[in-house]
PDB file of N, CA and C in Angstrom:
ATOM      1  N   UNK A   1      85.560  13.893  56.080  1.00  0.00           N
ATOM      2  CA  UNK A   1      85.631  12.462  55.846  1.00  0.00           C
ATOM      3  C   UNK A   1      84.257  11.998  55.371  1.00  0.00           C
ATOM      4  N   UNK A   2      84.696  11.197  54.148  1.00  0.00           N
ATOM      5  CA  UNK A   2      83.487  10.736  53.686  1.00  0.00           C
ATOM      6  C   UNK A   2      82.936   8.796  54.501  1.00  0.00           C
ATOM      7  N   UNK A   3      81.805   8.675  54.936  1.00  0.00           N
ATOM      8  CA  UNK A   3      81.476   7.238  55.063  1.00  0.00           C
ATOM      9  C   UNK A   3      80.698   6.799  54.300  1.00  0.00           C
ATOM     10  N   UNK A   4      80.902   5.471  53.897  1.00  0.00           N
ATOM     11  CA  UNK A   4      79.524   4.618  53.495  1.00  0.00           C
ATOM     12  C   UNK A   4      78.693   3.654  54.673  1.00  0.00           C
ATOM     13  N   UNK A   5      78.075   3.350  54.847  1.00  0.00           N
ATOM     14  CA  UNK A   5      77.327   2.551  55.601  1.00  0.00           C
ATOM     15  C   UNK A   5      76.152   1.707  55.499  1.00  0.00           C
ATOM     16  N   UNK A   6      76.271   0.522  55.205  1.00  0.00           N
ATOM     17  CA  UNK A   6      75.719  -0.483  54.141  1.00  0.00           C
ATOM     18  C   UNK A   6      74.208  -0.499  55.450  1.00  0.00           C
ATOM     19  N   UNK A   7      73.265  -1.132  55.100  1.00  0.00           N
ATOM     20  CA  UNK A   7      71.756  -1.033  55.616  1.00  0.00           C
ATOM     21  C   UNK A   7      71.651  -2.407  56.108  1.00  0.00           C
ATOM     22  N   UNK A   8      71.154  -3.153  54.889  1.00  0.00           N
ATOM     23  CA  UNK A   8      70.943  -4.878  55.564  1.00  0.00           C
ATOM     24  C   UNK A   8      72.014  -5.584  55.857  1.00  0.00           C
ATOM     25  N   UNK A   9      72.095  -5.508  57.599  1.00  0.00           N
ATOM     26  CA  UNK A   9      73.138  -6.708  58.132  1.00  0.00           C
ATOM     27  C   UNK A   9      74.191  -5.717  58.575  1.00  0.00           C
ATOM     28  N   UNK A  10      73.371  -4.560  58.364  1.00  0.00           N
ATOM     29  CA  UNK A  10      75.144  -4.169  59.170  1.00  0.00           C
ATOM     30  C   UNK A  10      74.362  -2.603  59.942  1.00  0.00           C
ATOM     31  N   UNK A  11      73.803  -2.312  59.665  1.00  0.00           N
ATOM     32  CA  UNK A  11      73.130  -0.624  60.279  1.00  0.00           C
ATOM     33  C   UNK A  11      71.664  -1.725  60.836  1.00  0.00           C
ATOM     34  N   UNK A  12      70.928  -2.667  60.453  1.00  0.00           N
ATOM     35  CA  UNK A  12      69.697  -3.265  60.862  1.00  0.00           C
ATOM     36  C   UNK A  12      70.151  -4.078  62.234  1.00  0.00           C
ATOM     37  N   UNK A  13      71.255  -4.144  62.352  1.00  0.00           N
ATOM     38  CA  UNK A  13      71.863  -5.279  63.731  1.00  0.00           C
ATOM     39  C   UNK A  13      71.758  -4.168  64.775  1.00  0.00           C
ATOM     40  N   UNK A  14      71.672  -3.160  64.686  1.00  0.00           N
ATOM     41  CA  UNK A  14      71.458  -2.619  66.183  1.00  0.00           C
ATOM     42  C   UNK A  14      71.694  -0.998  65.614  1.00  0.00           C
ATOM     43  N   UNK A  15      69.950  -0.543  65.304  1.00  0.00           N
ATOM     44  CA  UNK A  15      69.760   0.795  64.861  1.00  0.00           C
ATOM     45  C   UNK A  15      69.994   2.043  65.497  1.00  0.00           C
ATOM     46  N   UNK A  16      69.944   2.052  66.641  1.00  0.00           N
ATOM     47  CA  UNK A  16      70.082   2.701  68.045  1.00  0.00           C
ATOM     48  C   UNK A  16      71.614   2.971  67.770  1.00  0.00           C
ATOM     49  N   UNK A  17      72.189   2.203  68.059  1.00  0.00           N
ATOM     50  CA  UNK A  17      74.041   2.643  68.428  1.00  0.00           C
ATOM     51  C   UNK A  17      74.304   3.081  67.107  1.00  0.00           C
ATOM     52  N   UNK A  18      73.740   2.946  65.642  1.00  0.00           N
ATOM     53  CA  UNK A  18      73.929   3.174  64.075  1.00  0.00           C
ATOM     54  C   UNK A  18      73.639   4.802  64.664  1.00  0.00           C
ATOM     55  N   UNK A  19      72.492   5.021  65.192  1.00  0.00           N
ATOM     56  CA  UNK A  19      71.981   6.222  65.222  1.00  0.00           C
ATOM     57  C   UNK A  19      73.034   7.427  65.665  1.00  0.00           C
ATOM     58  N   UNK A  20      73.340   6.982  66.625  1.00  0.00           N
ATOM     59  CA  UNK A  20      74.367   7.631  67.418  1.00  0.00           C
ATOM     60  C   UNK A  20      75.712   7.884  67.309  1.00  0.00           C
ATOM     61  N   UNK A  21      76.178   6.749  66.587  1.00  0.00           N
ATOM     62  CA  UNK A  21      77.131   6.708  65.442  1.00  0.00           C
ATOM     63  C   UNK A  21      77.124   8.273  64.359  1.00  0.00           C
ATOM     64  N   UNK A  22      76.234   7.803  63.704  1.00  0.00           N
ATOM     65  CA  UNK A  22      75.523   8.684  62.665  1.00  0.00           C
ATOM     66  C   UNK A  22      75.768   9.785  62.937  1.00  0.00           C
ATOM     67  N   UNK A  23      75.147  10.385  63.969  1.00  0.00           N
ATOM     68  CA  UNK A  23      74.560  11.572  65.133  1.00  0.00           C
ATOM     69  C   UNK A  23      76.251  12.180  65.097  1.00  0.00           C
ATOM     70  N   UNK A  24      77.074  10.963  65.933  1.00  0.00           N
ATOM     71  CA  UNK A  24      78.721  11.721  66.413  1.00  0.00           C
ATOM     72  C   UNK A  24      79.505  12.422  64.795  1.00  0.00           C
ATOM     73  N   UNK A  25      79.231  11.651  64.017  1.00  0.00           N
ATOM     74  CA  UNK A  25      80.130  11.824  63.017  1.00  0.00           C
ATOM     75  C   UNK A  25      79.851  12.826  61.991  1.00  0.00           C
ATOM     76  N   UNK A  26      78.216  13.325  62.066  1.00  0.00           N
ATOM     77  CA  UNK A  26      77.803  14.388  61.323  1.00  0.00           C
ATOM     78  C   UNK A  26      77.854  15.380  62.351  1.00  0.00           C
ATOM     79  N   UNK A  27      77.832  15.619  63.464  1.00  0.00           N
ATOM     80  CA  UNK A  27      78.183  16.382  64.779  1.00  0.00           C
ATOM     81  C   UNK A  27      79.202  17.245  64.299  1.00  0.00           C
ATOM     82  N   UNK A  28      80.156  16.018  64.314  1.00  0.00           N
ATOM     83  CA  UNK A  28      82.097  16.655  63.977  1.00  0.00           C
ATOM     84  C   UNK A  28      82.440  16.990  62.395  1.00  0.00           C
ATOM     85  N   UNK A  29      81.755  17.008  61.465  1.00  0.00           N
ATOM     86  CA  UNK A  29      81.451  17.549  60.235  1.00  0.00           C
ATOM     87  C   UNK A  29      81.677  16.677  59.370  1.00  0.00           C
ATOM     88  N   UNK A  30      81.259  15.313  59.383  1.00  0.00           N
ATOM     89  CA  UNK A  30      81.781  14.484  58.484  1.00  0.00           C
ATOM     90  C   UNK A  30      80.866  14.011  57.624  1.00  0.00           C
ATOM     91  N   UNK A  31      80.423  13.630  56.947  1.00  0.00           N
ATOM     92  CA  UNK A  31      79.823  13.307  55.897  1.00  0.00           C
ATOM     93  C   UNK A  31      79.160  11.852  55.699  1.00  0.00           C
ATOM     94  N   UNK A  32      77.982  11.124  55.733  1.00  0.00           N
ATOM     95  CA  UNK A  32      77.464   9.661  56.241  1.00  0.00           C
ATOM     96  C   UNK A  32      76.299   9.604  54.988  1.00  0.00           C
ATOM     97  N   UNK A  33      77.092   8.336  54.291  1.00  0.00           N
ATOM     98  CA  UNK A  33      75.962   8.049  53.399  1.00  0.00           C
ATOM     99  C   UNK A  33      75.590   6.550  53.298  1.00  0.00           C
ATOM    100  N   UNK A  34      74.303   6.487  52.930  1.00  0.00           N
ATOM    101  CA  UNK A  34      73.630   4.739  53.381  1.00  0.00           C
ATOM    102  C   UNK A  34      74.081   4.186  51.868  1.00  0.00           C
ATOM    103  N   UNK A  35      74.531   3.268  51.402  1.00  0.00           N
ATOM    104  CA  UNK A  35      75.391   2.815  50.280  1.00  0.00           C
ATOM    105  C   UNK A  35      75.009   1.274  50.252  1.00  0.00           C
ATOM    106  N   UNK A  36      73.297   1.025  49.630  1.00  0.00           N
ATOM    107  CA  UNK A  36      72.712   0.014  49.943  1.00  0.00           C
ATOM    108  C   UNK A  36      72.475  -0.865  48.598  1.00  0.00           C
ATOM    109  N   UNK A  37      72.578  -1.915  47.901  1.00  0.00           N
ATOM    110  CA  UNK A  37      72.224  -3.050  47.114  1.00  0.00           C
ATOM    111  C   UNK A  37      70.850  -3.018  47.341  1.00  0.00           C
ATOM    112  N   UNK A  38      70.172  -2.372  47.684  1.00  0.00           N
ATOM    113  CA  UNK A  38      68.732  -2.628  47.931  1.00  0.00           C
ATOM    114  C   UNK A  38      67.952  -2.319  47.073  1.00  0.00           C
ATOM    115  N   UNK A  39      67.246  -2.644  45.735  1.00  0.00           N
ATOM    116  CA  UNK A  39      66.416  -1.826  45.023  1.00  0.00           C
ATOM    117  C   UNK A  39      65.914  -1.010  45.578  1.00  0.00           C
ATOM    118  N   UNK A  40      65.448   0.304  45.089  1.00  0.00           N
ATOM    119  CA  UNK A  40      64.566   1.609  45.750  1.00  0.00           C
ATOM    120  C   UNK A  40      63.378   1.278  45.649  1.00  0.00           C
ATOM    121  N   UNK A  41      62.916   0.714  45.000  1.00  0.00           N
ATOM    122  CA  UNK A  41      60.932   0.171  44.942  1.00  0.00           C
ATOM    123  C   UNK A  41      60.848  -0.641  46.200  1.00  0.00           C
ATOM    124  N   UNK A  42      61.743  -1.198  47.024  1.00  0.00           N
ATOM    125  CA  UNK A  42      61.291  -1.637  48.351  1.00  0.00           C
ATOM    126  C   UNK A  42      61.934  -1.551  49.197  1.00  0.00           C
ATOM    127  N   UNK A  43      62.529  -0.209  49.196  1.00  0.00           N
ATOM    128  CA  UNK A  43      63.272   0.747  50.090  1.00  0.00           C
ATOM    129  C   UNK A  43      62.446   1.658  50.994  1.00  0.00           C
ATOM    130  N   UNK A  44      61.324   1.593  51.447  1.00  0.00           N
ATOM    131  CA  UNK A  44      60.667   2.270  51.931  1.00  0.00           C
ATOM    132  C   UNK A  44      60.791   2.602  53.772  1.00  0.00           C
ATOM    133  N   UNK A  45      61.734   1.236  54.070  1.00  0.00           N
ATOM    134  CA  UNK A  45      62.244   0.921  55.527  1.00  0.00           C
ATOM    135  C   UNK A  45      63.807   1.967  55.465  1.00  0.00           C
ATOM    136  N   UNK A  46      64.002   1.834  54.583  1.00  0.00           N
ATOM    137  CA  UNK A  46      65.283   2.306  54.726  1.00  0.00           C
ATOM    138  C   UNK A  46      65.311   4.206  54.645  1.00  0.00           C
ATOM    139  N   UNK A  47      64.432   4.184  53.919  1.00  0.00           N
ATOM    140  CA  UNK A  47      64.157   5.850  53.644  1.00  0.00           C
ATOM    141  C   UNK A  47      63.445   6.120  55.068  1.00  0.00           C
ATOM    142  N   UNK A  48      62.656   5.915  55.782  1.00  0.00           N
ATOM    143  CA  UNK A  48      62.302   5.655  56.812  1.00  0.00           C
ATOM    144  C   UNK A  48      62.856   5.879  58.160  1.00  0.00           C
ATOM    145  N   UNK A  49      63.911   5.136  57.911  1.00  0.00           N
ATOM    146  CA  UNK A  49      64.959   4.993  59.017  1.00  0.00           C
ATOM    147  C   UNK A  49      65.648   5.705  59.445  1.00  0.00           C
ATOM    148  N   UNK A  50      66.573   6.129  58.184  1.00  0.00           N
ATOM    149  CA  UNK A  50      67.715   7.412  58.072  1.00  0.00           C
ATOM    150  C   UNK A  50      67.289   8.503  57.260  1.00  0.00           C
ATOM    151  N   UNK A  51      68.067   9.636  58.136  1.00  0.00           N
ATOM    152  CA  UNK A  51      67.899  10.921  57.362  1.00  0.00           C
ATOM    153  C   UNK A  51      69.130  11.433  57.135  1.00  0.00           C
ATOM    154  N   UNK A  52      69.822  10.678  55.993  1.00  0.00           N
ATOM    155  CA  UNK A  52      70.996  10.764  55.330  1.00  0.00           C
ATOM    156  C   UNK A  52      70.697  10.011  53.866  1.00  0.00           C
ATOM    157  N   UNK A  53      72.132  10.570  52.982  1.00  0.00           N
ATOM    158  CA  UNK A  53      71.760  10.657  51.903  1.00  0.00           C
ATOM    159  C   UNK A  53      71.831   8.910  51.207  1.00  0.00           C
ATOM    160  N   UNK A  54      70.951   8.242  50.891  1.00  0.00           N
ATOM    161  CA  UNK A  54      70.723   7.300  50.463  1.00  0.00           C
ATOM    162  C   UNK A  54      71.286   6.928  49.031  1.00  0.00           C
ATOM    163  N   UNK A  55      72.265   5.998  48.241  1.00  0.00           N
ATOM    164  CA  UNK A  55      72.368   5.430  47.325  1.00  0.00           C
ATOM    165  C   UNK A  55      72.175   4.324  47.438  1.00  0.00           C
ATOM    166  N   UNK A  56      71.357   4.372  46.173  1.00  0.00           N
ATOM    167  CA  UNK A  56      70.834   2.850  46.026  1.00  0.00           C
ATOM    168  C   UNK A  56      72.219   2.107  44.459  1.00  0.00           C
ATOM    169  N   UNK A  57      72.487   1.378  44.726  1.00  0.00           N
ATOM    170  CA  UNK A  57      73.685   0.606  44.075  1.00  0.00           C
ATOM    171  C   UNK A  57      72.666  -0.154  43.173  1.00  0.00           C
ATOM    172  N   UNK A  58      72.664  -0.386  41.847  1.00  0.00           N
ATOM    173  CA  UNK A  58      71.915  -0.784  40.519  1.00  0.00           C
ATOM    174  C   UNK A  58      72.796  -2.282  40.128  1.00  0.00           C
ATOM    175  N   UNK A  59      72.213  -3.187  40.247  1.00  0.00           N
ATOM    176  CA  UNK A  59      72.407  -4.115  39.382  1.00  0.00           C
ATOM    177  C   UNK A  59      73.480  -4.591  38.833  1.00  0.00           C
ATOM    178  N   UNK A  60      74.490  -5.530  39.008  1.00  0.00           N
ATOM    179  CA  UNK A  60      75.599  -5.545  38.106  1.00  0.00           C
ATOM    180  C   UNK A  60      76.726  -4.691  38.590  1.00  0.00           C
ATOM    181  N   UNK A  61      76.423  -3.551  39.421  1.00  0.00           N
ATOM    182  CA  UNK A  61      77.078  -2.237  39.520  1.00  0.00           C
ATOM    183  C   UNK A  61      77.928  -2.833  40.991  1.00  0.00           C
ATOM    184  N   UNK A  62      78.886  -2.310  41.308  1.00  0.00           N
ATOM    185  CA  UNK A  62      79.564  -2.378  42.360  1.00  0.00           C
ATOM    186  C   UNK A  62      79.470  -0.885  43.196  1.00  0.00           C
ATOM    187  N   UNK A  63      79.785  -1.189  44.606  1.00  0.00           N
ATOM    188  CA  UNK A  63      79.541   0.256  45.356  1.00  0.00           C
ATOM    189  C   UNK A  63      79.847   1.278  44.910  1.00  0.00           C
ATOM    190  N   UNK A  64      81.453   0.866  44.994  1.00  0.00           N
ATOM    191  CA  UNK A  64      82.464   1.579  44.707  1.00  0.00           C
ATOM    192  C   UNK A  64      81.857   2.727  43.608  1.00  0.00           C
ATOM    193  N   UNK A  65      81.467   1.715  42.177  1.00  0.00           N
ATOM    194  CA  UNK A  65      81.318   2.412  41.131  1.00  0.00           C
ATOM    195  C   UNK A  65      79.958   3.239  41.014  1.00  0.00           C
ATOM    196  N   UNK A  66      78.883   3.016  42.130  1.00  0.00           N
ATOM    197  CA  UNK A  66      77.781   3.476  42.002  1.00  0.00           C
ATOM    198  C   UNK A  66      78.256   5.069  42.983  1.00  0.00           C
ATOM    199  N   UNK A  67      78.801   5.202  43.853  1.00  0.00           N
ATOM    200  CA  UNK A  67      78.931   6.407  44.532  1.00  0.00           C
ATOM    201  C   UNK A  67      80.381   7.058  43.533  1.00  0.00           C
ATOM    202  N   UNK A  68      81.147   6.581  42.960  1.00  0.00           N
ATOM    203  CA  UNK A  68      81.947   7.238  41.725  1.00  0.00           C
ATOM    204  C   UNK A  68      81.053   8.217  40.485  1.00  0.00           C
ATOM    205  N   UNK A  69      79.969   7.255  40.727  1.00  0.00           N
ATOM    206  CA  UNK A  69      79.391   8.255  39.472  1.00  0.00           C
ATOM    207  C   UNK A  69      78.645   9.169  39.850  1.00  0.00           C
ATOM    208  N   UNK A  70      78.336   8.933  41.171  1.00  0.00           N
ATOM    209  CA  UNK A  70      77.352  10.621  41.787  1.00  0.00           C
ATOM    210  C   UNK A  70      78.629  11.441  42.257  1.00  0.00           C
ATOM    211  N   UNK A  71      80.136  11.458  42.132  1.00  0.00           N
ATOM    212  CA  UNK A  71      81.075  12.226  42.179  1.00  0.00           C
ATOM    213  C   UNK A  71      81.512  12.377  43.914  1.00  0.00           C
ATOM    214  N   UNK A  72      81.099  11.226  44.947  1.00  0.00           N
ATOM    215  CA  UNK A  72      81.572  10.715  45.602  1.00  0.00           C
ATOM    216  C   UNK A  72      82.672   9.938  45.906  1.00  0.00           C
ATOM    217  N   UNK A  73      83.667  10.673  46.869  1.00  0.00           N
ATOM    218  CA  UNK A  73      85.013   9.396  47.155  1.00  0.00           C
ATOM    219  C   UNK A  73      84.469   8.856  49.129  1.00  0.00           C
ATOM    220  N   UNK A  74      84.537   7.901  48.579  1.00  0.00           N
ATOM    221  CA  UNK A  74      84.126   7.401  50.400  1.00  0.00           C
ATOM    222  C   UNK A  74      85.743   7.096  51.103  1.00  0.00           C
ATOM    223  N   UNK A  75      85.896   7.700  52.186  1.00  0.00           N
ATOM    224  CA  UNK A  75      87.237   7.343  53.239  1.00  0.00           C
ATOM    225  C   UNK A  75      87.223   6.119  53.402  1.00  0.00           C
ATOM    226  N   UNK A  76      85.829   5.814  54.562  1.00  0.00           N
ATOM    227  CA  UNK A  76      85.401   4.850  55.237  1.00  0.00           C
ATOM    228  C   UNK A  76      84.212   3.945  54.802  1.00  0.00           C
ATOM    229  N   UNK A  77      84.563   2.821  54.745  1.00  0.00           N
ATOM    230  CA  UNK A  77      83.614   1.590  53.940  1.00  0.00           C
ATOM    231  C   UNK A  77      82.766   0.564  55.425  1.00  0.00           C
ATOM    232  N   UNK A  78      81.756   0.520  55.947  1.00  0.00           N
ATOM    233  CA  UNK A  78      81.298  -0.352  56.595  1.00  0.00           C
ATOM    234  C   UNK A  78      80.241  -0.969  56.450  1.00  0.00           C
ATOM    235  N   UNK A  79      80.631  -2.481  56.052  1.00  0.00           N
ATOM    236  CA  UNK A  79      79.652  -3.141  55.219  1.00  0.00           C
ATOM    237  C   UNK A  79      79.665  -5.103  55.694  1.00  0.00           C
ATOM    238  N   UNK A  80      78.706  -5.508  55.864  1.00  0.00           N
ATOM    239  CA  UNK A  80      78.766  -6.906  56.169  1.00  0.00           C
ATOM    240  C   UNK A  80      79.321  -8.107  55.023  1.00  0.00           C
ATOM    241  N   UNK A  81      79.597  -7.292  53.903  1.00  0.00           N
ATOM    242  CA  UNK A  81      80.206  -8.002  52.692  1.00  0.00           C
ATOM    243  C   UNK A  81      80.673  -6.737  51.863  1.00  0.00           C
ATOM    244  N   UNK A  82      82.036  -6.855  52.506  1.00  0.00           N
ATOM    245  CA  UNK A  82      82.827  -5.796  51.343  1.00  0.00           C
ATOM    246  C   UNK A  82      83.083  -6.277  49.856  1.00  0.00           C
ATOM    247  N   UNK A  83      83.321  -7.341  49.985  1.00  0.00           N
ATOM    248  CA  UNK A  83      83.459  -7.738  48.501  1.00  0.00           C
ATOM    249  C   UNK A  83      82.107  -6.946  47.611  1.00  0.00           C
ATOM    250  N   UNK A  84      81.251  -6.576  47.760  1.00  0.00           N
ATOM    251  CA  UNK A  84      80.448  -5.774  47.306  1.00  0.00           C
ATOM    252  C   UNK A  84      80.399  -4.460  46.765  1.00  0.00           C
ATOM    253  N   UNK A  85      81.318  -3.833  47.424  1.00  0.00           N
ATOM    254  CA  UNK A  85      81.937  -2.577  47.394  1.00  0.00           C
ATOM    255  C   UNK A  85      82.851  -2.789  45.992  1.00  0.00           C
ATOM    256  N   UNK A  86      83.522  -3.211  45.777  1.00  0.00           N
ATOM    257  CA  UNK A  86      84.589  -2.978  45.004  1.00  0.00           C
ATOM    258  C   UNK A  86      84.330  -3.759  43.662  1.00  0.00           C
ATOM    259  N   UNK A  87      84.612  -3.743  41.997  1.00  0.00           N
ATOM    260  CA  UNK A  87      84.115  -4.613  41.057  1.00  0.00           C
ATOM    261  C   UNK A  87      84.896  -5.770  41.239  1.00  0.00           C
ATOM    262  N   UNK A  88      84.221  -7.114  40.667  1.00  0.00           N
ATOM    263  CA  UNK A  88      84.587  -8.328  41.142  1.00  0.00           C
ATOM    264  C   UNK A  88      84.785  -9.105  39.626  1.00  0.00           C
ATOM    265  N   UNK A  89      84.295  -8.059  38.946  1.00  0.00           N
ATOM    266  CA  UNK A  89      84.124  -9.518  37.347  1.00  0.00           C
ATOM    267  C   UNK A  89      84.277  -8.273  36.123  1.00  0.00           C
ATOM    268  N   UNK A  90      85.111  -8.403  34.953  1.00  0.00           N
ATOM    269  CA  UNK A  90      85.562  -7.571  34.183  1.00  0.00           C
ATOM    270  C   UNK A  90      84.468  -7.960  33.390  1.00  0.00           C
ATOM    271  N   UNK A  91      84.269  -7.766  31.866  1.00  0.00           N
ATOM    272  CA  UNK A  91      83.340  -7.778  31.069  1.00  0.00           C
ATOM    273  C   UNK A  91      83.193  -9.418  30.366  1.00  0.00           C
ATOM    274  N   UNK A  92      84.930  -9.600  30.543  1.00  0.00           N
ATOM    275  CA  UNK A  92      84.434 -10.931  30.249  1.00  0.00           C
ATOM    276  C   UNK A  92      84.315 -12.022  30.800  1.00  0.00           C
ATOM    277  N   UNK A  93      84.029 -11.791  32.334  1.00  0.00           N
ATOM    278  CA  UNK A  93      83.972 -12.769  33.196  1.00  0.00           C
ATOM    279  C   UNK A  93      84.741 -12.904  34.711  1.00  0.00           C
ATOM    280  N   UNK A  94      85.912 -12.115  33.804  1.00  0.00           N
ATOM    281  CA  UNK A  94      87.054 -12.547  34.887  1.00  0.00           C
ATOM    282  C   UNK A  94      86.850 -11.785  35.901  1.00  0.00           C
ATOM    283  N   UNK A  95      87.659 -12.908  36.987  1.00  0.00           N
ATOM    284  CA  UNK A  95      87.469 -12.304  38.665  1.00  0.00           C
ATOM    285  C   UNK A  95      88.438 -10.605  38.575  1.00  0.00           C
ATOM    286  N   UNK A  96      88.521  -9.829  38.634  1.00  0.00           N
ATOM    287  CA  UNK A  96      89.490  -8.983  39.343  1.00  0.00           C
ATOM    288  C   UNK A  96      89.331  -8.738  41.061  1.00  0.00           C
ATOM    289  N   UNK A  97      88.903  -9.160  41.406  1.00  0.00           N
ATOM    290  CA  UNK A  97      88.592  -9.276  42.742  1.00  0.00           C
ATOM    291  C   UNK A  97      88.639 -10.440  43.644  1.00  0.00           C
ATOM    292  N   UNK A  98      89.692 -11.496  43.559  1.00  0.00           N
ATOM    293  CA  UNK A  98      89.965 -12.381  43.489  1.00  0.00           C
ATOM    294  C   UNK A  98      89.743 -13.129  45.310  1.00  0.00           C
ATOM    295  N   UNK A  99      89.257 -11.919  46.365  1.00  0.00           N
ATOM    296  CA  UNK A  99      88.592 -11.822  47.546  1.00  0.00           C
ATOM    297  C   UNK A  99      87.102 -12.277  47.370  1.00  0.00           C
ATOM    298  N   UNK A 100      86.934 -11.799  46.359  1.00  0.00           N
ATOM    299  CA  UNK A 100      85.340 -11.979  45.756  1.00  0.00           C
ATOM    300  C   UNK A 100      84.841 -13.591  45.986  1.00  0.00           C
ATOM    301  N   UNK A 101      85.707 -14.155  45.690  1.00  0.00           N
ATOM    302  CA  UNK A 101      85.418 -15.885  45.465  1.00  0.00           C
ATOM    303  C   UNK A 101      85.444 -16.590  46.876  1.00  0.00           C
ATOM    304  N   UNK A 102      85.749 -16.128  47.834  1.00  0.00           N
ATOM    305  CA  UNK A 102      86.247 -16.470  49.055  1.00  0.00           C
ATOM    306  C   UNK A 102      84.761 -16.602  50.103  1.00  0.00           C
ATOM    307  N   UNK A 103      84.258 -15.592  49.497  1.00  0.00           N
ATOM    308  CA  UNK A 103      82.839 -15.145  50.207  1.00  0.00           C
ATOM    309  C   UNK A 103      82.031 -15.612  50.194  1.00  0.00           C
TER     310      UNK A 103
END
């Protein structure tokens, strides 16, 4: 099983039980990756923190589509704003994510 696990607001609310979390689920052979909106030039807390595999999500880009292109499928999504995860606006504007607006 693959996870994502978003950084600010959702792994920073209480690092300790994240840890252990972390700890159980790579234990039992599962797979835990940090799946963060965070630019990497001031990612230095986050590299820091965890010793798991870090994507940093680019601009414009949705989760979803940023761990698609390193040839990642995530099971499990845990994130303080999913609408983030998934694309929200086609090329020409439009919502496809129509959860997106709600947020």
């Amino acid at each position: 099983m693959n996870v994502a696990l978003d950084y600010d607001e959702t792994y920073t609310l209480d690092p300790l039980v994240w840890d252990k979390i972390i700890k159980l689920l790579i234990n039992e052979g599962h797979h835990v990756y940090c799946v963060t909106k965070r630019y990497e030039s001031i990612a230095d807390d986050i590299k820091l923190a965890l010793d798991i595999p870090i994507i940093f999500v680019a601009k414009g880009v949705a989760k979803l589509q940023a761990v698609r292109l390193k040839g990642i499928k995530i099971d499990i999504w845990i994130d303080d704003k999913p609408q983030s995860i998934t694309p929200y606006k086609r090329g020409s504007g439009t919502l496809i994510n129509k959860g997106f607006a709600r947020w």
